[in-house]
Structure formats: structure tokens, C-alpha cells
PDB file of N, CA and C in Angstrom:
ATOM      1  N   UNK A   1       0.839  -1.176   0.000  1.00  0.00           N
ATOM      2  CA  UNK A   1       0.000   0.000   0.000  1.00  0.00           C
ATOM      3  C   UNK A   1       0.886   1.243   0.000  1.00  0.00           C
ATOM      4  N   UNK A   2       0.548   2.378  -0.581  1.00  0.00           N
ATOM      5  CA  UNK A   2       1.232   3.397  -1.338  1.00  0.00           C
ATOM      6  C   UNK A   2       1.104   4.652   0.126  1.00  0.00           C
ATOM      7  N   UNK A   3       2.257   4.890   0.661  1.00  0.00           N
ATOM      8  CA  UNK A   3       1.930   6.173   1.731  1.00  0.00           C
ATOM      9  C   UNK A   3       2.002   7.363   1.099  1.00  0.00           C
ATOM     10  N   UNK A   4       1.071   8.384   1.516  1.00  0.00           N
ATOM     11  CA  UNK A   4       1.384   9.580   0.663  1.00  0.00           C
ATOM     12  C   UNK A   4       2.765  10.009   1.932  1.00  0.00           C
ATOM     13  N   UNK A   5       3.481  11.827   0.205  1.00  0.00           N
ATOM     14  CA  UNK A   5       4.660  11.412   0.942  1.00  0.00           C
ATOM     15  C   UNK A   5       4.552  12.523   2.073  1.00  0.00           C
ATOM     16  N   UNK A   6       3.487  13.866   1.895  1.00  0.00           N
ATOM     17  CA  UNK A   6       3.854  14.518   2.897  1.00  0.00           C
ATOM     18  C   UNK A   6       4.151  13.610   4.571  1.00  0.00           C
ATOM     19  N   UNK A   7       2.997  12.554   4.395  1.00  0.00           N
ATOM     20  CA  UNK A   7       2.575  11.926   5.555  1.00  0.00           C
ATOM     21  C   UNK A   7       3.586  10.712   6.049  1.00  0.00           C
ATOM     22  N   UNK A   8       4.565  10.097   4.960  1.00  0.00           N
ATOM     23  CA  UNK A   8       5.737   9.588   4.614  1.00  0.00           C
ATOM     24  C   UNK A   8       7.112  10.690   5.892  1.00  0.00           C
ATOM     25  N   UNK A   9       6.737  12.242   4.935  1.00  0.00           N
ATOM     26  CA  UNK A   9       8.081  13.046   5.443  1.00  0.00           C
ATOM     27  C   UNK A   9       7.614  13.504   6.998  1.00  0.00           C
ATOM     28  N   UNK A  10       6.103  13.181   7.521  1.00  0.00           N
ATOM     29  CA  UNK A  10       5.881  13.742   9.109  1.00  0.00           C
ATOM     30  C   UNK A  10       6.780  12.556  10.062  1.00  0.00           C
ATOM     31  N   UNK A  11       6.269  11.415   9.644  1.00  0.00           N
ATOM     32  CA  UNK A  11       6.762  10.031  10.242  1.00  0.00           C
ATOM     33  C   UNK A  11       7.921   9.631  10.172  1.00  0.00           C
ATOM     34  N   UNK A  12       9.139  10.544   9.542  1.00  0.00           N
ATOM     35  CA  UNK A  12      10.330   9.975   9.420  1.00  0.00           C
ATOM     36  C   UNK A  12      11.032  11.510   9.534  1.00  0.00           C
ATOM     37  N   UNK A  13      10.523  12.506  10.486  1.00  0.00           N
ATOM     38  CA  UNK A  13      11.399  13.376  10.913  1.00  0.00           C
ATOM     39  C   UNK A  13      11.982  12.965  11.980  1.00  0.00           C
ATOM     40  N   UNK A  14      13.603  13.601  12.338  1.00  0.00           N
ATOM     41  CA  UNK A  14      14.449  13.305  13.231  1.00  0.00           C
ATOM     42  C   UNK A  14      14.600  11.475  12.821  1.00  0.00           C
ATOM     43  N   UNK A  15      14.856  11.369  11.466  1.00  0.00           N
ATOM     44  CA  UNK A  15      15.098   9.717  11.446  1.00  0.00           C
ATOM     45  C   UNK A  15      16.304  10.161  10.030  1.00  0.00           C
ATOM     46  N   UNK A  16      16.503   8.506  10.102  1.00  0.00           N
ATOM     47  CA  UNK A  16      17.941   8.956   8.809  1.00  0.00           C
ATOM     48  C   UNK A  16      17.324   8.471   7.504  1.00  0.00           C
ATOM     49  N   UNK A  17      16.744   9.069   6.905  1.00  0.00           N
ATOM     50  CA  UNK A  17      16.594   9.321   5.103  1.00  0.00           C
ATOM     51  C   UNK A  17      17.419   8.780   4.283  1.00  0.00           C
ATOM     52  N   UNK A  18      17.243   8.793   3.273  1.00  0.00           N
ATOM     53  CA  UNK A  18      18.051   8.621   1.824  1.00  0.00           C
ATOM     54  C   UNK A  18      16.723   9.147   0.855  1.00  0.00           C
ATOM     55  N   UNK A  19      18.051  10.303  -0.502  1.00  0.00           N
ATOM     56  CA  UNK A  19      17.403  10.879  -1.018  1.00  0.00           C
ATOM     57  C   UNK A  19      17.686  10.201  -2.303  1.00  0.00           C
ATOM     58  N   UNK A  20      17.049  10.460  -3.340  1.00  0.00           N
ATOM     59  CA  UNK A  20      17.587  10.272  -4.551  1.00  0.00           C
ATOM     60  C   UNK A  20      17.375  11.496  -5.482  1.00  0.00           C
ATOM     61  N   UNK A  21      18.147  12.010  -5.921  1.00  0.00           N
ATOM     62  CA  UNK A  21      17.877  13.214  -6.868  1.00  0.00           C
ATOM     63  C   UNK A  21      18.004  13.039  -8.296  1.00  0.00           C
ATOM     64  N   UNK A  22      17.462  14.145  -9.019  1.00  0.00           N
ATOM     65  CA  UNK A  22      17.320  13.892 -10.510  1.00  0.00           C
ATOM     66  C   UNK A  22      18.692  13.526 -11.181  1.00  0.00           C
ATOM     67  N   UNK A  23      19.804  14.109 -10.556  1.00  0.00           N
ATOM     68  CA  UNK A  23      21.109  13.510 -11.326  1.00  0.00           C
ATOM     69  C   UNK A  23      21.294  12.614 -11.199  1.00  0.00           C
ATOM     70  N   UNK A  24      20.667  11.783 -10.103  1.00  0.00           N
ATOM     71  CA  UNK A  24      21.403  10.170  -9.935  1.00  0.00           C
ATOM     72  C   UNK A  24      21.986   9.990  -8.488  1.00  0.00           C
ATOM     73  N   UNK A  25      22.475  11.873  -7.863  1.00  0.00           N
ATOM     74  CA  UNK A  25      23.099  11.325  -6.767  1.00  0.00           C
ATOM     75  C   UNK A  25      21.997  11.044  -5.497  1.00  0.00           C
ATOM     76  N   UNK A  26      22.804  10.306  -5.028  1.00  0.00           N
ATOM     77  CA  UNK A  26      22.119   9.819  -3.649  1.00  0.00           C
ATOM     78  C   UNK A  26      22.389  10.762  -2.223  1.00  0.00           C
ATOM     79  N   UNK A  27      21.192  10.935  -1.368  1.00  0.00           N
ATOM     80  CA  UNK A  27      21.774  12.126  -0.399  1.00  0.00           C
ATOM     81  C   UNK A  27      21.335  11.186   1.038  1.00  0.00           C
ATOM     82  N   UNK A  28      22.019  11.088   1.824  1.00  0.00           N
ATOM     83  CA  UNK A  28      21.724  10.271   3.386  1.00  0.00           C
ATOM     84  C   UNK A  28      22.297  11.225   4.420  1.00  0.00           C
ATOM     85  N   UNK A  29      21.020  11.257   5.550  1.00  0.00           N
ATOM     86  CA  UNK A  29      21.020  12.169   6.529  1.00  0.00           C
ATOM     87  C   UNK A  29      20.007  12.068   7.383  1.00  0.00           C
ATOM     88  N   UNK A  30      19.987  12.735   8.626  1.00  0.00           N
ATOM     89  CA  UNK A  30      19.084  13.125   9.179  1.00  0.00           C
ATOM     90  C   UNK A  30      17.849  14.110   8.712  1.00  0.00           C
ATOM     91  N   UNK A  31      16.435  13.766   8.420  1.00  0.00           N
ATOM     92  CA  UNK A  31      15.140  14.462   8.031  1.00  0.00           C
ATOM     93  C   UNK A  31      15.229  15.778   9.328  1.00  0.00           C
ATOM     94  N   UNK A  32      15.328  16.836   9.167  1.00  0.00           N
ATOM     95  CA  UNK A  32      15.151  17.683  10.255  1.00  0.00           C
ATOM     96  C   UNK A  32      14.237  18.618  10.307  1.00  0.00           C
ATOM     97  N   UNK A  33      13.282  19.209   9.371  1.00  0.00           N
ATOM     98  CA  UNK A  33      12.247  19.648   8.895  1.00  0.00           C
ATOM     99  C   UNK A  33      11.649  20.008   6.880  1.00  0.00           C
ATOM    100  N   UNK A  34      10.795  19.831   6.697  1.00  0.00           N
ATOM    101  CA  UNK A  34      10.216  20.559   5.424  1.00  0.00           C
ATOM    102  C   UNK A  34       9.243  21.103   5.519  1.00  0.00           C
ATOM    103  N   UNK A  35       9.036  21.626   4.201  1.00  0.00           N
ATOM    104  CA  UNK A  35       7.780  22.523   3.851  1.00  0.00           C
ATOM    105  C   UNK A  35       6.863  21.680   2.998  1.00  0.00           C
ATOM    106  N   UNK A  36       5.752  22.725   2.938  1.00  0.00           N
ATOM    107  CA  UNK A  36       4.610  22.322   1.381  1.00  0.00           C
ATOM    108  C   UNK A  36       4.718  21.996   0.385  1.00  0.00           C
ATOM    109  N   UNK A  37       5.941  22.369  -0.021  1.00  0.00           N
ATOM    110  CA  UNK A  37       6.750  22.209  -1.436  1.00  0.00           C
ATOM    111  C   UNK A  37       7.400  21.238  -1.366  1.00  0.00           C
ATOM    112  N   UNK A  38       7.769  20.199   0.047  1.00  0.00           N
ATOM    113  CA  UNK A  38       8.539  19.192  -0.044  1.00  0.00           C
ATOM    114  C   UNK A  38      10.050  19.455  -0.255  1.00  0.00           C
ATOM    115  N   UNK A  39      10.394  21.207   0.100  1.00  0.00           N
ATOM    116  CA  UNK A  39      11.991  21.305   0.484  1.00  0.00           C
ATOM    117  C   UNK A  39      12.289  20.418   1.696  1.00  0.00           C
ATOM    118  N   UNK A  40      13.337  20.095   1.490  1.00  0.00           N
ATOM    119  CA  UNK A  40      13.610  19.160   2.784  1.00  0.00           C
ATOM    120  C   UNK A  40      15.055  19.517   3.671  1.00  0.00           C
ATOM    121  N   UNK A  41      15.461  19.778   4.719  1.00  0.00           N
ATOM    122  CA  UNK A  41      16.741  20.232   5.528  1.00  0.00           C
ATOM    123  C   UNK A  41      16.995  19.022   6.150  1.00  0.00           C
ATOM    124  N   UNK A  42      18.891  18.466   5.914  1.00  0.00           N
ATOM    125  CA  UNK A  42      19.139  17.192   6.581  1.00  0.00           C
ATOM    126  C   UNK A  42      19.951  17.940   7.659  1.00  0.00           C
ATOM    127  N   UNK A  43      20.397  16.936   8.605  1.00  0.00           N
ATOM    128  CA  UNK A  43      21.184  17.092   9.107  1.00  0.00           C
ATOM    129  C   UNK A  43      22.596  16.082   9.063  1.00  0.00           C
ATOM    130  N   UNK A  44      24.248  16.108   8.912  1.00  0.00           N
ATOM    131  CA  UNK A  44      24.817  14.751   8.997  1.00  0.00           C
ATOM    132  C   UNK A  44      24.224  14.348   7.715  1.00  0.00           C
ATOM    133  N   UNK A  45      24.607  15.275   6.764  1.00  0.00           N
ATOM    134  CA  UNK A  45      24.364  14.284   5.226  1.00  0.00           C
ATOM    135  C   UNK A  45      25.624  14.264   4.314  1.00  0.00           C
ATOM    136  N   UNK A  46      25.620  13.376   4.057  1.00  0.00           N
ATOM    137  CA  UNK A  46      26.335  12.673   2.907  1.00  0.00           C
ATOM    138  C   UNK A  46      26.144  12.232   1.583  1.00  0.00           C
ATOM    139  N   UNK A  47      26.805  12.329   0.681  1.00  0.00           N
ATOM    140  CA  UNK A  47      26.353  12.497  -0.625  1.00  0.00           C
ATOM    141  C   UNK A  47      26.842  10.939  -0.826  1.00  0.00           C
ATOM    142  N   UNK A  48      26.147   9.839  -1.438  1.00  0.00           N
ATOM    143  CA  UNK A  48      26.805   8.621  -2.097  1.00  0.00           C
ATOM    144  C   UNK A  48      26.852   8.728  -3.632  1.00  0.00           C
ATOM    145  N   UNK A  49      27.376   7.523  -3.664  1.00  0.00           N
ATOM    146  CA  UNK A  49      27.470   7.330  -5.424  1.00  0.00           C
ATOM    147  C   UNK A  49      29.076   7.112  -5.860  1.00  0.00           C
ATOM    148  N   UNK A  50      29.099   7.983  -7.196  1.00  0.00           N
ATOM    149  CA  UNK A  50      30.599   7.942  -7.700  1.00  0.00           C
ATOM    150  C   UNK A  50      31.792   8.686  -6.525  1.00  0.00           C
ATOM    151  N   UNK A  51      31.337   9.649  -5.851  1.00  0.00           N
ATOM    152  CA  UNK A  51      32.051  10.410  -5.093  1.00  0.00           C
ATOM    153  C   UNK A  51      31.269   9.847  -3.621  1.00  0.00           C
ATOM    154  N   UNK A  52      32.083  10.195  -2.835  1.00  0.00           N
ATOM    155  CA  UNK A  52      31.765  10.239  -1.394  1.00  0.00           C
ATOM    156  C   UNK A  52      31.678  10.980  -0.828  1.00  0.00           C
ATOM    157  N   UNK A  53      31.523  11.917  -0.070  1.00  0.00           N
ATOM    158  CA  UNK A  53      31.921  12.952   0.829  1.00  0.00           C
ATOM    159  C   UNK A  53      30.655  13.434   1.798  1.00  0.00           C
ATOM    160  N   UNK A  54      31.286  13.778   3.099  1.00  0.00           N
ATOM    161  CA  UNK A  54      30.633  14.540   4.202  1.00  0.00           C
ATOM    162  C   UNK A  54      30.052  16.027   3.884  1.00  0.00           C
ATOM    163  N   UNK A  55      29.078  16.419   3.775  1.00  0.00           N
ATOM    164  CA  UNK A  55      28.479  17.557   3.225  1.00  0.00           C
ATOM    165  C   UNK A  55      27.681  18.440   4.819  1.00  0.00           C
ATOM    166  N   UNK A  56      27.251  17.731   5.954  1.00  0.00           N
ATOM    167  CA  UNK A  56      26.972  18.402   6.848  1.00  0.00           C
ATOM    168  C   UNK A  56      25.514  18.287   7.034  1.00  0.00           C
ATOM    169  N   UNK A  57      24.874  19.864   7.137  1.00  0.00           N
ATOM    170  CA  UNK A  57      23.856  20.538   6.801  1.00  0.00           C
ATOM    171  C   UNK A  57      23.544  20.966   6.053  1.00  0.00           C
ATOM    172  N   UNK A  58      22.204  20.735   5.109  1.00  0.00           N
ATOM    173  CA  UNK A  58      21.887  21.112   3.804  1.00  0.00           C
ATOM    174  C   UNK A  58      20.418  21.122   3.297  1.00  0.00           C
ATOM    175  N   UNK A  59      20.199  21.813   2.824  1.00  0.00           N
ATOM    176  CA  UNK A  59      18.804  22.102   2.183  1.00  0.00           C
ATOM    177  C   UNK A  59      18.423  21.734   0.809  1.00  0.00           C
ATOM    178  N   UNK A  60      17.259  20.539   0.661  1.00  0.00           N
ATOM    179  CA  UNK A  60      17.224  20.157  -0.462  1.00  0.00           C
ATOM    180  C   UNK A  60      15.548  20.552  -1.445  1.00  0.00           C
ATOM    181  N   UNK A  61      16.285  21.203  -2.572  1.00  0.00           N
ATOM    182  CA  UNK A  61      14.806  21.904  -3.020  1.00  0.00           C
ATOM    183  C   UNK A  61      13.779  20.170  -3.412  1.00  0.00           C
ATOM    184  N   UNK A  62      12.361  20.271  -2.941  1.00  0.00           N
ATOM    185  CA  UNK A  62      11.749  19.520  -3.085  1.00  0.00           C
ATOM    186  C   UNK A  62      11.834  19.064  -4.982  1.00  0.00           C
ATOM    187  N   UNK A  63      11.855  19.576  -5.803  1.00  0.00           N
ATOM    188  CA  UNK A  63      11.965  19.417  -7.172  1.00  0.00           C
ATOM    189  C   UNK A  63      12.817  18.220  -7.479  1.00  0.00           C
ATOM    190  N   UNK A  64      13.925  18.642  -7.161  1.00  0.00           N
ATOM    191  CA  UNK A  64      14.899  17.655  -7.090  1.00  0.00           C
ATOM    192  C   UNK A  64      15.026  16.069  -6.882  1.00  0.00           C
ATOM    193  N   UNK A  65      14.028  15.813  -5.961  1.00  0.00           N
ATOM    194  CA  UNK A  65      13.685  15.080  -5.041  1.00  0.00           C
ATOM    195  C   UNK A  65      13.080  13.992  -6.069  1.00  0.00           C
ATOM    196  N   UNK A  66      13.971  12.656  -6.477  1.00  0.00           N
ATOM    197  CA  UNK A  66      13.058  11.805  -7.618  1.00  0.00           C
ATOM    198  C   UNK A  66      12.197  10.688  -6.542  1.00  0.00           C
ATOM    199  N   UNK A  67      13.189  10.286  -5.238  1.00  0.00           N
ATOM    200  CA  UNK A  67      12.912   8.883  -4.269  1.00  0.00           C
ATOM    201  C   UNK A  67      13.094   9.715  -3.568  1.00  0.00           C
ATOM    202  N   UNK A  68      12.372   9.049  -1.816  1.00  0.00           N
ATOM    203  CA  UNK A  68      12.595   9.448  -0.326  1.00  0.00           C
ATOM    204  C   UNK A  68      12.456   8.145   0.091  1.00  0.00           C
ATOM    205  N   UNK A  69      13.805   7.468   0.587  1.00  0.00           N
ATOM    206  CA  UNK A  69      13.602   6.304   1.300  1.00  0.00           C
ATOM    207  C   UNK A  69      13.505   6.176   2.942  1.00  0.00           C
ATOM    208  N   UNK A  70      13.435   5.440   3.957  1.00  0.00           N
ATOM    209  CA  UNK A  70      13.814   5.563   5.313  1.00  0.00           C
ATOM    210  C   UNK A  70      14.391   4.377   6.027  1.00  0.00           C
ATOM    211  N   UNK A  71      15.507   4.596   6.698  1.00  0.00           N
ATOM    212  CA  UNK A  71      16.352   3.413   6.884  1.00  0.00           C
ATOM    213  C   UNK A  71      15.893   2.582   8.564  1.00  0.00           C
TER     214      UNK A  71
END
């Protein structure tokens, strides 16, 4: 059964995410709040994929946003 996602992004704040964005990269972090638009702010995120790296704190425009997984 299909969760909608605002109701998806209430239930998995302060939890650790994985994003998937339109380029392909992958974003993992702490959910720490969004909006209406489905911008989303991590906390402790990290970018996977071809590159690796520690990125912090970051704000992700909802657009972007292809998957929202929860670990």
C-alpha cells in the first residue's frame, strides 16, 4: 500500500533518510524539517554514489527530489 509522501516526510522526521535526486546522486542524513513544497533540511548528510563525501547541513529543493527512502 502506497503512503502519501507529505505523511511519509511527518513520520520519518528526526530519522535517517536517503534521497535520490534527478542527477542520480544519492543524499543520506538526518530528516530535520520541510515545507509544502517538499523542500527538505538534513542534518549529517552525505552524498553517495561515484564520489563520497561529508556535506553536513543542507537544504534540499523539493523538485529535485526523484525517491525518499527511510532506513
Amino acid at each position: 500500500m502506497a503512503i502519501l509522501p507529505m505523511k511519509m516526510l511527518e513520520e520519518s522526521l528526526n530519522k535517517k533518510v536517503t534521497l535520490l535526486l534527478k542527477d542520480n546522486r544519492s543524499l543520506e542524513g538526518v530528516l530535520t524539517g520541510f515545507d509544502e513544497y517538499m523542500n527538505m533540511t538534513l542534518d549529517d548528510a552525505e552524498e553517495n554514489g561515484e564520489t563520497q563525501r561529508k556535506i553536513g547541513k543542507i537544504v534540499i529543493r523539493g523538485s529535485n527530489v526523484v525517491r525518499i527512502s527511510t532506513k
